[in-house]
Structure formats: C-alpha cells, structure tokens
PDB file of N, CA and C in Angstrom:
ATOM      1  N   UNK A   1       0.834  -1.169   0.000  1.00  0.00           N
ATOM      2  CA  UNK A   1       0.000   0.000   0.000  1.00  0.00           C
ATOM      3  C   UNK A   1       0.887   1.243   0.000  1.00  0.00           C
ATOM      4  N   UNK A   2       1.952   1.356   0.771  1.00  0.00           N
ATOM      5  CA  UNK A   2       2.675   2.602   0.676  1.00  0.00           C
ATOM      6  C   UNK A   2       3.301   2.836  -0.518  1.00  0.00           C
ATOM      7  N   UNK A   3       3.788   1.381  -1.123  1.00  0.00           N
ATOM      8  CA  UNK A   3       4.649   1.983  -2.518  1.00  0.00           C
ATOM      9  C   UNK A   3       3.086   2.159  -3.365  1.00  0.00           C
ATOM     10  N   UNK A   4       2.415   1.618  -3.252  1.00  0.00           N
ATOM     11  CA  UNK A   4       1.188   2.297  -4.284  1.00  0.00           C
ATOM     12  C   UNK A   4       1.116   3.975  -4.448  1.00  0.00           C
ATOM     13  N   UNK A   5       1.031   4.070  -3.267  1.00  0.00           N
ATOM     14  CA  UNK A   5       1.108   5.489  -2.856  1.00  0.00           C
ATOM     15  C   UNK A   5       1.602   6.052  -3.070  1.00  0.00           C
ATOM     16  N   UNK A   6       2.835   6.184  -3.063  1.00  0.00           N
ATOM     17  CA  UNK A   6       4.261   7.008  -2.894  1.00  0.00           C
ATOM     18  C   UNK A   6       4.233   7.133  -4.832  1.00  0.00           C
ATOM     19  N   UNK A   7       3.880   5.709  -5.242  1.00  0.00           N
ATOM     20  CA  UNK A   7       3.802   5.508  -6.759  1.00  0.00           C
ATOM     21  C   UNK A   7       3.012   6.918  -7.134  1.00  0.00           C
ATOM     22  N   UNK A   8       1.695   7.250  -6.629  1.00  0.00           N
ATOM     23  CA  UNK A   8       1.117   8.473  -6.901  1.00  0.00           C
ATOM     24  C   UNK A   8       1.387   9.582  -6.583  1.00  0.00           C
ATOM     25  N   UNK A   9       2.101   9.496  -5.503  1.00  0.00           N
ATOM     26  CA  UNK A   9       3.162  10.831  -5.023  1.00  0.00           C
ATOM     27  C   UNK A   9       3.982  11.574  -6.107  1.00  0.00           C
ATOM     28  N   UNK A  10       4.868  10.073  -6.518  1.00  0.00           N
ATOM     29  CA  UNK A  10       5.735  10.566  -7.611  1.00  0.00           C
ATOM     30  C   UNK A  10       5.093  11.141  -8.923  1.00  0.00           C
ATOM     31  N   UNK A  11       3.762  10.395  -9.368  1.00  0.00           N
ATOM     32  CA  UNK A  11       2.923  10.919 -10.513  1.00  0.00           C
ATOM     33  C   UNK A  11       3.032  11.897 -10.607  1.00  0.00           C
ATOM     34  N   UNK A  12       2.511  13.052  -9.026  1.00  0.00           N
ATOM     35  CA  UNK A  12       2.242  13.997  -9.651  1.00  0.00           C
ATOM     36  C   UNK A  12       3.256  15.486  -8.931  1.00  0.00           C
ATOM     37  N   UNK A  13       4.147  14.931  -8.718  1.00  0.00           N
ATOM     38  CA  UNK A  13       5.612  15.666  -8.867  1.00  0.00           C
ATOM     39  C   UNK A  13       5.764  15.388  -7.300  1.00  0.00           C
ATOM     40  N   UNK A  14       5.505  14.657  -6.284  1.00  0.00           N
ATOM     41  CA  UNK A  14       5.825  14.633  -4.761  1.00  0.00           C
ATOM     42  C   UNK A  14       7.047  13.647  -4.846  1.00  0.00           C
ATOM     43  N   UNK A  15       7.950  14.079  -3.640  1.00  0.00           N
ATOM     44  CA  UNK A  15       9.105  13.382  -3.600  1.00  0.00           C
ATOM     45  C   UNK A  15       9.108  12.665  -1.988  1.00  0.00           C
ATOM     46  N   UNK A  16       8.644  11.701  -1.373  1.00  0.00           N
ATOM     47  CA  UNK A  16       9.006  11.721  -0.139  1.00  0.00           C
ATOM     48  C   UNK A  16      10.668  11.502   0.580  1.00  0.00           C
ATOM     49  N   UNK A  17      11.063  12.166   1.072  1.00  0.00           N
ATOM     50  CA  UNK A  17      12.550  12.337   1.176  1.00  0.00           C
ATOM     51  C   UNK A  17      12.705  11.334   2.159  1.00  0.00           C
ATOM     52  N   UNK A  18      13.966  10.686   2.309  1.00  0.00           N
ATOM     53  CA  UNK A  18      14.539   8.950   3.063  1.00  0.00           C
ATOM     54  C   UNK A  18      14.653   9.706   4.413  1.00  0.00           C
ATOM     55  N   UNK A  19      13.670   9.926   5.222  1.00  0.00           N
ATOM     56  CA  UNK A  19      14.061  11.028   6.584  1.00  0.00           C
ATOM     57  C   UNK A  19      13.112  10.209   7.613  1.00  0.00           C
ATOM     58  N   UNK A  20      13.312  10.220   8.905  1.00  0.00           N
ATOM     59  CA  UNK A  20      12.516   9.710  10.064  1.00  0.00           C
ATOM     60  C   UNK A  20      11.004  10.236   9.613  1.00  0.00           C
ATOM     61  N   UNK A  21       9.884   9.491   9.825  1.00  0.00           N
ATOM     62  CA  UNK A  21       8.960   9.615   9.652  1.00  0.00           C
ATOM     63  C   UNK A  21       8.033   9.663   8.139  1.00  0.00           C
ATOM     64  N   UNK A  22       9.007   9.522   7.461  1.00  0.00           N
ATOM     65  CA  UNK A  22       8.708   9.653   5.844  1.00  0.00           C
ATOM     66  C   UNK A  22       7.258   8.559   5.157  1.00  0.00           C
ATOM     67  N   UNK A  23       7.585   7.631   6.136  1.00  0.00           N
ATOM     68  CA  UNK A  23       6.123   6.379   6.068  1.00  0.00           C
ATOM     69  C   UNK A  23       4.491   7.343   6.805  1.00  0.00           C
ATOM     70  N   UNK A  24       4.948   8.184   7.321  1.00  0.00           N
ATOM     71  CA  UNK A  24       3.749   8.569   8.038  1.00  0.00           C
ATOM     72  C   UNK A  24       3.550   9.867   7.354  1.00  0.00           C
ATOM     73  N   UNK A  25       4.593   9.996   6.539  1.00  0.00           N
ATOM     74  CA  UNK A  25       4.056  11.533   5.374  1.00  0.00           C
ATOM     75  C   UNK A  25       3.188  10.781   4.207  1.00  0.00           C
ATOM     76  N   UNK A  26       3.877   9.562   4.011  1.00  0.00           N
ATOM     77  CA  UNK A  26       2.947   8.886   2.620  1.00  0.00           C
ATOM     78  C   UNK A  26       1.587   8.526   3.500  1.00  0.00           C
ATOM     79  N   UNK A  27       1.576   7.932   4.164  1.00  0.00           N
ATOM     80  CA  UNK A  27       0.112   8.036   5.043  1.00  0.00           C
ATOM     81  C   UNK A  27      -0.741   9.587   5.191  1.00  0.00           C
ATOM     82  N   UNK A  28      -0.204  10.385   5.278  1.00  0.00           N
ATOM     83  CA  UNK A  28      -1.206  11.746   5.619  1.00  0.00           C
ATOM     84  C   UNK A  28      -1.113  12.325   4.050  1.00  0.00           C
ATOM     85  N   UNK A  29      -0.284  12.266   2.880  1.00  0.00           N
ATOM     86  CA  UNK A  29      -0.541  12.531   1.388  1.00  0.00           C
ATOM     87  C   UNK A  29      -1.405  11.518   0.783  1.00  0.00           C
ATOM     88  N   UNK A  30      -1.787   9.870   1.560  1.00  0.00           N
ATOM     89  CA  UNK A  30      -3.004   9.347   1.195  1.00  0.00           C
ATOM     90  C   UNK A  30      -4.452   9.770   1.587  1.00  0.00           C
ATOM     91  N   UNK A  31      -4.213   9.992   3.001  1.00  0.00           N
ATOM     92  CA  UNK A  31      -5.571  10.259   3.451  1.00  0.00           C
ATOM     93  C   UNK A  31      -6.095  11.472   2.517  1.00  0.00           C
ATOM     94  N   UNK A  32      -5.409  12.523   2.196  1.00  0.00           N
ATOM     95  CA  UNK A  32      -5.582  13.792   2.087  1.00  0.00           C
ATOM     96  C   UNK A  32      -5.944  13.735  -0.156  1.00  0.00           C
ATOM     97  N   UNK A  33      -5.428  13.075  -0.753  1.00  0.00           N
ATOM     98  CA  UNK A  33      -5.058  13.005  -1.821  1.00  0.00           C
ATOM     99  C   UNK A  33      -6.142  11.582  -2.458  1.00  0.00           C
ATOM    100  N   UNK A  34      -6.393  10.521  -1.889  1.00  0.00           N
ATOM    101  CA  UNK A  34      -6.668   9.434  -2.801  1.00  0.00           C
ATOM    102  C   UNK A  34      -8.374   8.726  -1.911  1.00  0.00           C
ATOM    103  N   UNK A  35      -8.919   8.736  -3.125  1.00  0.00           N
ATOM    104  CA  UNK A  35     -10.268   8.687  -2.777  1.00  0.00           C
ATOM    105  C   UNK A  35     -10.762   7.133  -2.562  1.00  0.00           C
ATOM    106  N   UNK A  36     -10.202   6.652  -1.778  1.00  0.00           N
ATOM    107  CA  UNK A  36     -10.680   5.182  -1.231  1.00  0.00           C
ATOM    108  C   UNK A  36     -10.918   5.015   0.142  1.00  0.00           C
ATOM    109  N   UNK A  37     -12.179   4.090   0.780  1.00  0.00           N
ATOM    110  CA  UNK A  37     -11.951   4.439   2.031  1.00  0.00           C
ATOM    111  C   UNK A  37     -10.997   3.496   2.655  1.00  0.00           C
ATOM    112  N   UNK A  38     -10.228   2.941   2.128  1.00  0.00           N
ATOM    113  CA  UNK A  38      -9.052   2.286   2.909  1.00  0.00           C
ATOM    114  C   UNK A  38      -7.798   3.264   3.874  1.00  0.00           C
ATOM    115  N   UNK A  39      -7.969   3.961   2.808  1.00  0.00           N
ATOM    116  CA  UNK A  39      -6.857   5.333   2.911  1.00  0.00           C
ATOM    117  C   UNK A  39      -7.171   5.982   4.691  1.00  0.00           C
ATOM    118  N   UNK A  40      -8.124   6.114   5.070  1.00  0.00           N
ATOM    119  CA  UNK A  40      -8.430   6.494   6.623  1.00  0.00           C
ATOM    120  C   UNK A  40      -7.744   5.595   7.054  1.00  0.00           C
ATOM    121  N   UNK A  41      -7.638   4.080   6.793  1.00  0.00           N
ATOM    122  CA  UNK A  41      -6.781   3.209   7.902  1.00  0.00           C
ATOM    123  C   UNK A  41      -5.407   2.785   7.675  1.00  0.00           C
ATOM    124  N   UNK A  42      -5.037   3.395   6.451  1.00  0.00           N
ATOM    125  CA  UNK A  42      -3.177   3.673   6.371  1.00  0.00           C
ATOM    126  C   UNK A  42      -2.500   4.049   7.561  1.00  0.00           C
ATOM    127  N   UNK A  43      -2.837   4.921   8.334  1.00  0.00           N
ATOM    128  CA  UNK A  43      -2.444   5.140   9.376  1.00  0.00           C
ATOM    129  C   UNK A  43      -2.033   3.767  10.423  1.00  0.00           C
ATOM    130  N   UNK A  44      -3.086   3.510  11.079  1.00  0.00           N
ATOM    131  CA  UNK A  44      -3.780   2.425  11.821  1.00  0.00           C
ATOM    132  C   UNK A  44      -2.533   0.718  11.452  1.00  0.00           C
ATOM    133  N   UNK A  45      -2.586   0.713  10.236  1.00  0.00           N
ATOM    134  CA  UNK A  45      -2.417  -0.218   9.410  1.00  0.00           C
ATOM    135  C   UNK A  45      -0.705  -0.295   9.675  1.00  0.00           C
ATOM    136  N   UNK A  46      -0.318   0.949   9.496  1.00  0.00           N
ATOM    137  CA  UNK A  46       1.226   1.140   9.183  1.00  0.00           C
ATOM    138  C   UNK A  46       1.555   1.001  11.048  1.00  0.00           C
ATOM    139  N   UNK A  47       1.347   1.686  11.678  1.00  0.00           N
ATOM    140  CA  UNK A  47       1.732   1.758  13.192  1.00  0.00           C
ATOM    141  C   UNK A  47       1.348   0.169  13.531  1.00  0.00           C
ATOM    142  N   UNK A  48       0.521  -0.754  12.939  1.00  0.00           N
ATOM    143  CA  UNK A  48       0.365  -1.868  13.498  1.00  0.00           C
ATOM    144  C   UNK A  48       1.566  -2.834  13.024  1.00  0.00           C
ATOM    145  N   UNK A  49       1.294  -2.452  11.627  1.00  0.00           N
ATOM    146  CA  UNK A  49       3.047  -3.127  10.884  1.00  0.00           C
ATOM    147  C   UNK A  49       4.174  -3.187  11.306  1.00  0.00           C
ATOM    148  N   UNK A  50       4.359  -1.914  12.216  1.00  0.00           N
ATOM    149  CA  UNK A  50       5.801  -1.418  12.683  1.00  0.00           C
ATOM    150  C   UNK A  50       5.729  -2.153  13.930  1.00  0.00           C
ATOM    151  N   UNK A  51       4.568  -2.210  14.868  1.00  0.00           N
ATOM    152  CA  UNK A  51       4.112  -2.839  16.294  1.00  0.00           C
ATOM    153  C   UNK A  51       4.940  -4.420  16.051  1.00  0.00           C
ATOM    154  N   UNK A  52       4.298  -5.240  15.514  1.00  0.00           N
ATOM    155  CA  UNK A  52       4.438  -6.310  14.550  1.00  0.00           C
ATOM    156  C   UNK A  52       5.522  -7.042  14.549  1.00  0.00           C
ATOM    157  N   UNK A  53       6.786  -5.633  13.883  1.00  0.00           N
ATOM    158  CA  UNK A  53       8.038  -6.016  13.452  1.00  0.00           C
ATOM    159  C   UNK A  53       8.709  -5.873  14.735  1.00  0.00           C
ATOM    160  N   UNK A  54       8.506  -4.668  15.800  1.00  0.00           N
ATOM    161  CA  UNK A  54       9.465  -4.493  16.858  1.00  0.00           C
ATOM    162  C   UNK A  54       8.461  -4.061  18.352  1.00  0.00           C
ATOM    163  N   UNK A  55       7.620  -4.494  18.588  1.00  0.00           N
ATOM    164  CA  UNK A  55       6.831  -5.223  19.657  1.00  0.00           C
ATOM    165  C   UNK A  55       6.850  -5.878  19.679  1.00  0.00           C
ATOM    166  N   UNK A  56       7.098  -7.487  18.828  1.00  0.00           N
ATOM    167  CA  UNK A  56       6.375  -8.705  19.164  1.00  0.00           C
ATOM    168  C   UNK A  56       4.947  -9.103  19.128  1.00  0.00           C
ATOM    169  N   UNK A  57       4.360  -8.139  18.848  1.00  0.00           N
ATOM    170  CA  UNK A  57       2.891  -8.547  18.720  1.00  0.00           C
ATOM    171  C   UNK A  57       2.650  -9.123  17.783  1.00  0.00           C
ATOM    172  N   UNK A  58       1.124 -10.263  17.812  1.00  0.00           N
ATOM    173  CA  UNK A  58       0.572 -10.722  17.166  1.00  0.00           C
ATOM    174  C   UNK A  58      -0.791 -10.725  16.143  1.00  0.00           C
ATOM    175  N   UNK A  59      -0.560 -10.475  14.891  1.00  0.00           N
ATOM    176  CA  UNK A  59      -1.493  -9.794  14.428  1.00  0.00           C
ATOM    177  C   UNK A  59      -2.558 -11.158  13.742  1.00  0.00           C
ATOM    178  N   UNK A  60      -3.967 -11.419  14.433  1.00  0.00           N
ATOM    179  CA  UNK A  60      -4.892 -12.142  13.931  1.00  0.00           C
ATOM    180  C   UNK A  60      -5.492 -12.168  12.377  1.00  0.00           C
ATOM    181  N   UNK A  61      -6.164 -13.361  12.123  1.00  0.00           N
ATOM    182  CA  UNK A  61      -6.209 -13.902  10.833  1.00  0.00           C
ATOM    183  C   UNK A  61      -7.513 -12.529  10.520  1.00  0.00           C
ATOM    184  N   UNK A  62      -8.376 -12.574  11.613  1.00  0.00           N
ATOM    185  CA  UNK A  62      -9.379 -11.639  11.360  1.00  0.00           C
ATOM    186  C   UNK A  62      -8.994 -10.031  10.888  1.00  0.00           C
ATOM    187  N   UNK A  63      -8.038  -9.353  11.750  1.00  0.00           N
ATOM    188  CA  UNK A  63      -7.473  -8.652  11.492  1.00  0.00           C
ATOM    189  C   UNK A  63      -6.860  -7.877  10.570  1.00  0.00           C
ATOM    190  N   UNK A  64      -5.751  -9.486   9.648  1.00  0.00           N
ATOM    191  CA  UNK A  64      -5.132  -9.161   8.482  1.00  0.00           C
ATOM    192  C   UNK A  64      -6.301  -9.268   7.291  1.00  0.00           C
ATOM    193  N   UNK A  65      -6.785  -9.929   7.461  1.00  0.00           N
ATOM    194  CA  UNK A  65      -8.229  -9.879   6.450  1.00  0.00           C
ATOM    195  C   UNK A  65      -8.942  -8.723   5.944  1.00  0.00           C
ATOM    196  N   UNK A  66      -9.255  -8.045   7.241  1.00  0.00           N
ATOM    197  CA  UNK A  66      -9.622  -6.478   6.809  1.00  0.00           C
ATOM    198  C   UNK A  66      -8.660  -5.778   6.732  1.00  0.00           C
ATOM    199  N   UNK A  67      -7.096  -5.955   7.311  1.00  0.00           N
ATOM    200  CA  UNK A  67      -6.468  -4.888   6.620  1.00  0.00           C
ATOM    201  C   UNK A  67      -6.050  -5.106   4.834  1.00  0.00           C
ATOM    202  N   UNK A  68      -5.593  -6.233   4.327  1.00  0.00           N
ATOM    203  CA  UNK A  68      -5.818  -6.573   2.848  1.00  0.00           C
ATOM    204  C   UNK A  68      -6.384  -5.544   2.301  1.00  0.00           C
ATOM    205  N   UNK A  69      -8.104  -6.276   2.963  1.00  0.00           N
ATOM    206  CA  UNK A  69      -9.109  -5.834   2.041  1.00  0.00           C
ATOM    207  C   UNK A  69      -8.925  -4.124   1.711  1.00  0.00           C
ATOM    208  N   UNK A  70      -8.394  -3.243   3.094  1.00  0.00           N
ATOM    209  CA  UNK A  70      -8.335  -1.841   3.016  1.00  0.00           C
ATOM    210  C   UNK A  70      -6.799  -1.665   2.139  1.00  0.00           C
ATOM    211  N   UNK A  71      -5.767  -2.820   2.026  1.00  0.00           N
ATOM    212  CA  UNK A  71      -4.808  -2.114   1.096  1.00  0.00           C
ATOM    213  C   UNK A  71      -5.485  -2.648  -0.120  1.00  0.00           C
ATOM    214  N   UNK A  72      -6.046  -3.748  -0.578  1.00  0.00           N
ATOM    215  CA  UNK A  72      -6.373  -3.767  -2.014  1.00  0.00           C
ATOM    216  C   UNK A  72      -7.441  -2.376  -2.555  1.00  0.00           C
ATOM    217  N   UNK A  73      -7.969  -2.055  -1.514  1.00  0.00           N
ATOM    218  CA  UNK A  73      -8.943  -1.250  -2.373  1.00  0.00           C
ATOM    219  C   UNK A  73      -8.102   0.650  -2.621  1.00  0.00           C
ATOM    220  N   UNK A  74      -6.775   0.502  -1.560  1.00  0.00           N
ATOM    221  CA  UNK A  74      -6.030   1.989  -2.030  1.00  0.00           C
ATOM    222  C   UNK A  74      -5.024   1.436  -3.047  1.00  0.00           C
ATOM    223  N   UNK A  75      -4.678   0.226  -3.139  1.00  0.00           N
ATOM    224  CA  UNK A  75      -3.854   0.170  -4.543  1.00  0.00           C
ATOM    225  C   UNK A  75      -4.611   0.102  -5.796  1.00  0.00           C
ATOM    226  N   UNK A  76      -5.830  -0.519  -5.709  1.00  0.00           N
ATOM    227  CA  UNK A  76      -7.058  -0.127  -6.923  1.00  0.00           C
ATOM    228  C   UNK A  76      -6.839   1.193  -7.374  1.00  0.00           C
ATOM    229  N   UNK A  77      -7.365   2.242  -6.395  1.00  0.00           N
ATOM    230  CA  UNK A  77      -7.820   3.495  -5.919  1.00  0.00           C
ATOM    231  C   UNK A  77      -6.815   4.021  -7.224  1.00  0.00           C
ATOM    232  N   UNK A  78      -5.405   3.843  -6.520  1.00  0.00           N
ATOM    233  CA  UNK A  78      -4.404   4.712  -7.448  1.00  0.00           C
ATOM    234  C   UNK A  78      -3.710   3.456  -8.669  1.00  0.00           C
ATOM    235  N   UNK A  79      -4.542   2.321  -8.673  1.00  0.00           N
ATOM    236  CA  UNK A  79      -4.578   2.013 -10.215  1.00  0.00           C
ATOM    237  C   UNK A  79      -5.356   3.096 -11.172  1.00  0.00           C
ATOM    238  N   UNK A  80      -6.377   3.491 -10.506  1.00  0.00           N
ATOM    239  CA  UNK A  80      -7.605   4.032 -11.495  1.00  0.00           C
ATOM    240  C   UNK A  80      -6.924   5.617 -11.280  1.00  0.00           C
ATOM    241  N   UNK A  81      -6.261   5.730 -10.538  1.00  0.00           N
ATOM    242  CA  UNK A  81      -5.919   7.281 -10.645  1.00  0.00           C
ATOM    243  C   UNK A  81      -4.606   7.672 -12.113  1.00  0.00           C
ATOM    244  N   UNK A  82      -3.938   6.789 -12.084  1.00  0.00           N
ATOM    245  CA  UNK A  82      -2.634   6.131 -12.707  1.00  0.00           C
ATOM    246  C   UNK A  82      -3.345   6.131 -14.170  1.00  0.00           C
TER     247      UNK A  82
END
C-alpha cells in the first residue's frame, strides 16, 4: 500500500525524502489526496506493521483480512488514478 502510494506521489511531482517519519508523510498525502476508504486506515495499518516487526505482537487472521481488504482497495484506488 505505501509503494502504491508514494507511486502516486511521484505521478504527480511529490518526492518523499529517506528522513525519520517519511512512512507517516505517505500516510497523511493518502488520506488527504486518494479517494478510497481504505486510505483512513493507512495510518492504523502502518503503526500496526511497525508494532508487529518491533513489539512482538501478534497480528490475527481476522485482522489481516480487513487490513488486505483496506490495502487492495487503495492500490485499486491509485490504479484508477494512474
């Protein structure tokens, strides 16, 4: 979902620069920019990813199911924008 994103960033002249927090700029240029309602839970989605990798937490089958479903429908989103 983020390189989808970032993919539309670049479309239309945005550069996100390799800097602390740069995942949570492509998150607030989705919410703000791409008309899917997945895009509200980029946020949500990404902080759980990161939880995930360096919490140890465990992310349920139910869980990843709806998050999918919310990245397939923002990589659609900016198929059809593309």
């Amino acid at each position: 979902m983020r390189i989808a994103v970032t993919a539309h960033m670049l479309s239309v002249g945005y550069r996100v620069p390799g800097i602390a927090g740069a995942h949570e700029a492509v998150g607030i240029y989705a919410e703000a920019t791409i008309s899917s309602p997945g895009t509200t839970e980029y946020q949500r989605i990404r902080r759980r990813r990161n939880k995930s990798e360096y919490d140890d937490i465990t992310i349920g089958k139910a869980d990843l199911t709806t998050d999918l479903a919310h990245a397939a429908a923002v990589i659609q989103a900016v198929r059809d924008a593309l």
